[in-house]
N, C-alpha and C. Protein backbone atom coordinates (compact mmCIF):
# COMPACT_ATOMS: atom_id res chain seq x y z
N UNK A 1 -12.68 2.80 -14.56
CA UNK A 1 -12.49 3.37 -13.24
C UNK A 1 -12.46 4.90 -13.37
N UNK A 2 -13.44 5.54 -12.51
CA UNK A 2 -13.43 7.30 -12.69
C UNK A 2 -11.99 8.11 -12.22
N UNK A 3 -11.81 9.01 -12.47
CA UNK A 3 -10.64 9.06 -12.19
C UNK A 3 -10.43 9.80 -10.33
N UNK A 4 -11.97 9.92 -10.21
CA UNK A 4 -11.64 10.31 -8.34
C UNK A 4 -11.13 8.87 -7.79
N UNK A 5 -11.43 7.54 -8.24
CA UNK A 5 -11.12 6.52 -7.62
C UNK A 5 -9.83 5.84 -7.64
N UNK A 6 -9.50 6.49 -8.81
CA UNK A 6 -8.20 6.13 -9.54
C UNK A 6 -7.10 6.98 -8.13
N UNK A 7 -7.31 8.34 -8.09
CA UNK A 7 -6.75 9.00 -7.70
C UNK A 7 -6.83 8.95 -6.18
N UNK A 8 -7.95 7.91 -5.23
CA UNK A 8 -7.64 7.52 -4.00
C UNK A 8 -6.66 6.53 -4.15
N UNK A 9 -6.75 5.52 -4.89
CA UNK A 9 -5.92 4.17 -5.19
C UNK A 9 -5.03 4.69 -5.15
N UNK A 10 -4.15 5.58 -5.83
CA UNK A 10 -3.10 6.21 -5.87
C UNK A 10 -2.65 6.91 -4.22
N UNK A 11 -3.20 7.49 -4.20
CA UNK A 11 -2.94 7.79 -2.53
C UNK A 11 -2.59 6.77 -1.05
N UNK A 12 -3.60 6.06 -1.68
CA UNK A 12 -3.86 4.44 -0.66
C UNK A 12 -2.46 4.01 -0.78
N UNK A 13 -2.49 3.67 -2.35
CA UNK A 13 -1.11 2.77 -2.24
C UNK A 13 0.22 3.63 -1.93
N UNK A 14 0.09 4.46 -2.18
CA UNK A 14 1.86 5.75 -2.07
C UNK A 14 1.61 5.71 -0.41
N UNK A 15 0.68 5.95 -0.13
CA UNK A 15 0.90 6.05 1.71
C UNK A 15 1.14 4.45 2.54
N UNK A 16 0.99 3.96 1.51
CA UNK A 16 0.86 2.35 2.55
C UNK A 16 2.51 2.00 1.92
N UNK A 17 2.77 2.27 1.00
CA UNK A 17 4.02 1.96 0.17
C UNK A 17 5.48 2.45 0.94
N UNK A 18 5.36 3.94 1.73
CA UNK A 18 5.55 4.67 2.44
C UNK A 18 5.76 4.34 3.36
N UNK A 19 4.77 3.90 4.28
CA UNK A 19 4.83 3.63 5.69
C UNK A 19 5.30 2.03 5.85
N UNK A 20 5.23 1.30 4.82
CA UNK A 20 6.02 -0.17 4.93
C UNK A 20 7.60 0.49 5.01
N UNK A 21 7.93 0.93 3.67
CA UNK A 21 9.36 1.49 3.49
C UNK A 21 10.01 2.23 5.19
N UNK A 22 9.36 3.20 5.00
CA UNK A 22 9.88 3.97 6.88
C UNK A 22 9.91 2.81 7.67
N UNK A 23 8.80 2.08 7.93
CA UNK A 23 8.83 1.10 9.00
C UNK A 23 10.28 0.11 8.64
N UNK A 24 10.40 -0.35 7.73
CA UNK A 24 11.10 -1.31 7.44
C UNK A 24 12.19 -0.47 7.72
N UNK A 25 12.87 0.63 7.48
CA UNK A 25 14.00 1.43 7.79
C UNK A 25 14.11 1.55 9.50
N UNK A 26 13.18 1.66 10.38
CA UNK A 26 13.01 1.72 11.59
C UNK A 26 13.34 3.19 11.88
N UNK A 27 12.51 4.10 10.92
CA UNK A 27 12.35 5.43 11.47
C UNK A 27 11.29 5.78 12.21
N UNK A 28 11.75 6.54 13.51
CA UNK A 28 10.64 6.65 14.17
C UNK A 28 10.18 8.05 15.00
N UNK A 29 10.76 9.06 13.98
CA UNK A 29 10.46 10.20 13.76
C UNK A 29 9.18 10.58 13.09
N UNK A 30 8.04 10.60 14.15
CA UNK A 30 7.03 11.03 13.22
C UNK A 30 6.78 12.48 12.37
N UNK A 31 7.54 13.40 12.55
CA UNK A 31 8.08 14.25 11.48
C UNK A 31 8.29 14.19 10.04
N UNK A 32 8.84 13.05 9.90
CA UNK A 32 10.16 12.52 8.95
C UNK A 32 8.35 11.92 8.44
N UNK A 33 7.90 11.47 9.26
CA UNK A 33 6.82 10.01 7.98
C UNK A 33 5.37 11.23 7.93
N UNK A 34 5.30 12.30 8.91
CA UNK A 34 4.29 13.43 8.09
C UNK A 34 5.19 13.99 6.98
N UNK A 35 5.99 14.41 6.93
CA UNK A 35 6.50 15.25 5.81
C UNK A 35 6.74 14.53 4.48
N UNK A 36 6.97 13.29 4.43
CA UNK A 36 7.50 12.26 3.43
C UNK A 36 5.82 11.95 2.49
N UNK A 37 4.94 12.02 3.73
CA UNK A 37 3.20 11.72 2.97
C UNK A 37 2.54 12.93 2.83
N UNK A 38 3.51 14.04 2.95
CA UNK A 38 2.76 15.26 2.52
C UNK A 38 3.41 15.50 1.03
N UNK A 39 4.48 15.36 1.02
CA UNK A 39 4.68 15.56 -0.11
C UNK A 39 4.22 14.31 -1.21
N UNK A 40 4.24 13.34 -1.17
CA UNK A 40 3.93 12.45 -1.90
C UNK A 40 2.25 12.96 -2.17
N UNK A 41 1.53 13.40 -0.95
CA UNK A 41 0.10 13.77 -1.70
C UNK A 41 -0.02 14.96 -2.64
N UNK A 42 1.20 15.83 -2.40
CA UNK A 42 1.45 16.86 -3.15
C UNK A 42 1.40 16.70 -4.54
N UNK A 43 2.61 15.77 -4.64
CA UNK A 43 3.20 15.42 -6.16
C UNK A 43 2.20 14.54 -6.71
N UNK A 44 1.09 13.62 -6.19
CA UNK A 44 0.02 12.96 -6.56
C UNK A 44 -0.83 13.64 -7.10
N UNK A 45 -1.63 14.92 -6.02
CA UNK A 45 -2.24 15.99 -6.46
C UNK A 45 -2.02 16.49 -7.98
N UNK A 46 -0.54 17.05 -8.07
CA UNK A 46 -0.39 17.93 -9.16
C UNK A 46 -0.73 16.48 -10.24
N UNK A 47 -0.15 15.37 -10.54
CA UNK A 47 0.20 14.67 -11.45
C UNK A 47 -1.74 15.08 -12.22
N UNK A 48 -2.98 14.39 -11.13
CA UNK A 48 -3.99 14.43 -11.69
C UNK A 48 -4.41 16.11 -12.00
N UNK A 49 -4.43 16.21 -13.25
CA UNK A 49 -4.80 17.85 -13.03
C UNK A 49 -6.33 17.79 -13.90
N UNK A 50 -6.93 16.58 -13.96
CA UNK A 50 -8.64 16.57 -14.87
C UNK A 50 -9.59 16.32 -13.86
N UNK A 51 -9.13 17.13 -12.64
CA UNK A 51 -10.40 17.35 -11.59
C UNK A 51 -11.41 18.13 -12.21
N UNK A 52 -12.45 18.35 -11.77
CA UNK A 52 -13.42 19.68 -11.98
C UNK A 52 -13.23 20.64 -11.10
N UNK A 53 -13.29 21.72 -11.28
CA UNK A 53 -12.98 23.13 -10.54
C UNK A 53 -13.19 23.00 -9.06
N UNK A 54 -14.72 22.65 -9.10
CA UNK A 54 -14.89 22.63 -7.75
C UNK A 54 -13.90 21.67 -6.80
N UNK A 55 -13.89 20.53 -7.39
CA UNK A 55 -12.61 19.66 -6.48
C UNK A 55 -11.13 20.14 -6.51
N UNK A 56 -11.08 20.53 -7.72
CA UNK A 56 -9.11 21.08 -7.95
C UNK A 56 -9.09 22.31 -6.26
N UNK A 57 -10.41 22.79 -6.18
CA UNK A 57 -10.37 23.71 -5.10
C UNK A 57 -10.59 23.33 -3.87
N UNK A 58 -11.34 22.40 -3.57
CA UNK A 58 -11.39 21.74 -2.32
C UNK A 58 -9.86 20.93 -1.74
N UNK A 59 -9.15 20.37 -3.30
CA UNK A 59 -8.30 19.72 -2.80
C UNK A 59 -6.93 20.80 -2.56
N UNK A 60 -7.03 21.99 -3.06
CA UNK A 60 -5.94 23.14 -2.84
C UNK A 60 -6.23 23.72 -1.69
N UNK A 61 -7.82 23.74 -1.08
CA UNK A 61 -7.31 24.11 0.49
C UNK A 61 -7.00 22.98 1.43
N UNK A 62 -7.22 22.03 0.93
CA UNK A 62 -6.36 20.36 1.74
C UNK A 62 -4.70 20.55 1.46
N UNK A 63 -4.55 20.92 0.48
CA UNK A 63 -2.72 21.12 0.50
C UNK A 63 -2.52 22.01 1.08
N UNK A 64 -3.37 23.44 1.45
CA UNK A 64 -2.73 24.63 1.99
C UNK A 64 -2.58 24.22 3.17
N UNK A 65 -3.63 23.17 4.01
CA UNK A 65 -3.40 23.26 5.54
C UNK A 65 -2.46 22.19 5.56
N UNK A 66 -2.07 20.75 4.51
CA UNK A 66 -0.98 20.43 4.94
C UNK A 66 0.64 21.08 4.78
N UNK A 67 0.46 21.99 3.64
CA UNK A 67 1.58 22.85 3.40
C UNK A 67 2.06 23.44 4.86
N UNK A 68 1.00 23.85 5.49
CA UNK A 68 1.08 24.43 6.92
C UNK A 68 1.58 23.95 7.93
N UNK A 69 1.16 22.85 8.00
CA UNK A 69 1.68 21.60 8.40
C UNK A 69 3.15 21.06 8.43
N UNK A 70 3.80 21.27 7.08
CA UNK A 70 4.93 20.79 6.63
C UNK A 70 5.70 22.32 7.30
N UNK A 71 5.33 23.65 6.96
CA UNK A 71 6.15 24.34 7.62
C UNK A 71 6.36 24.82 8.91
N UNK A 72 5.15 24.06 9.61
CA UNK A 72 5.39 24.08 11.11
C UNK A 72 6.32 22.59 11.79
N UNK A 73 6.43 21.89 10.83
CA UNK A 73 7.65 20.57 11.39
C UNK A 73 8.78 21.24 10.99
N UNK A 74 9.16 22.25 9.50
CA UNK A 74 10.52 22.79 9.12
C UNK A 74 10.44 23.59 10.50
N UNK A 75 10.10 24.46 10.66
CA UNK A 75 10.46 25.34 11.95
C UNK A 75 10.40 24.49 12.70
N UNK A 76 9.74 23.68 13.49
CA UNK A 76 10.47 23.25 14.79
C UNK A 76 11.89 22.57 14.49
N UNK A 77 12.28 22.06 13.73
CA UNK A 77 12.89 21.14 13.49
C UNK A 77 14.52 22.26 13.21
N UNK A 78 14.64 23.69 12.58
CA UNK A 78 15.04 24.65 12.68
C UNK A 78 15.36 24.58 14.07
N UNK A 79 14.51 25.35 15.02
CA UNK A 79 14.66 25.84 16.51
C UNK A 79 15.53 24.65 16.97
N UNK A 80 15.00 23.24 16.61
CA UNK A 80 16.19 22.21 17.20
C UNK A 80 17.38 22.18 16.96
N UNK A 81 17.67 22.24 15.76
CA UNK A 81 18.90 22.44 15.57
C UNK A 81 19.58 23.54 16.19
N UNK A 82 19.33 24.78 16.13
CA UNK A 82 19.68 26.22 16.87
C UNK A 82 19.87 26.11 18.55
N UNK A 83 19.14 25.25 18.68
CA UNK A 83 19.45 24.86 20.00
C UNK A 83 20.73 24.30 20.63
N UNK A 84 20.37 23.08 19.24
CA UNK A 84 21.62 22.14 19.85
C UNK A 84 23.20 23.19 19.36
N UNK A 85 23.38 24.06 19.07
CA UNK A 85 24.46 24.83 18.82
C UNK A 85 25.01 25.81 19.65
């Protein structure tokens, strides 16, 4: 198995693994289940590091815009709290 395929499998299953777990908890903050599969693609990302250049780079501007992502749920999620105070 190449290791790009290896490394969807890995994704497939951490996000489906994920979203059983949340569901089964009955969270229903979709915040809480973007931020929980951003980081898990994060820490997936780093683990494979025998991409070739060109992909290690395609997949670092896929983390930058979910990084972006993750810090636009911390700030709102900030302002909520500040609110409720």
């Amino acid at each position: 198995m190449r290791i790009y395929n290896r490394y969807l499998l890995f994704l497939v299953l951490a996000s489906c693994l994920i979203d059983v777990i949340l569901a089964f908890t009955r969270q229903i903050d979709i915040a809480v289940y973007f931020t929980v599969l951003v980081i898990a693609y994060l820490i997936i990302t780093v683990l494979f590091v025998y991409f070739s250049p060109k992909t290690r780079k395609a997949l670092s501007l896929v983390s930058i815009v979910f990084l972006a992502g993750f810090m636009v749920v911390v700030v709102l999620k900030i302002m909520e709290v500040m609110r409720l105070k």
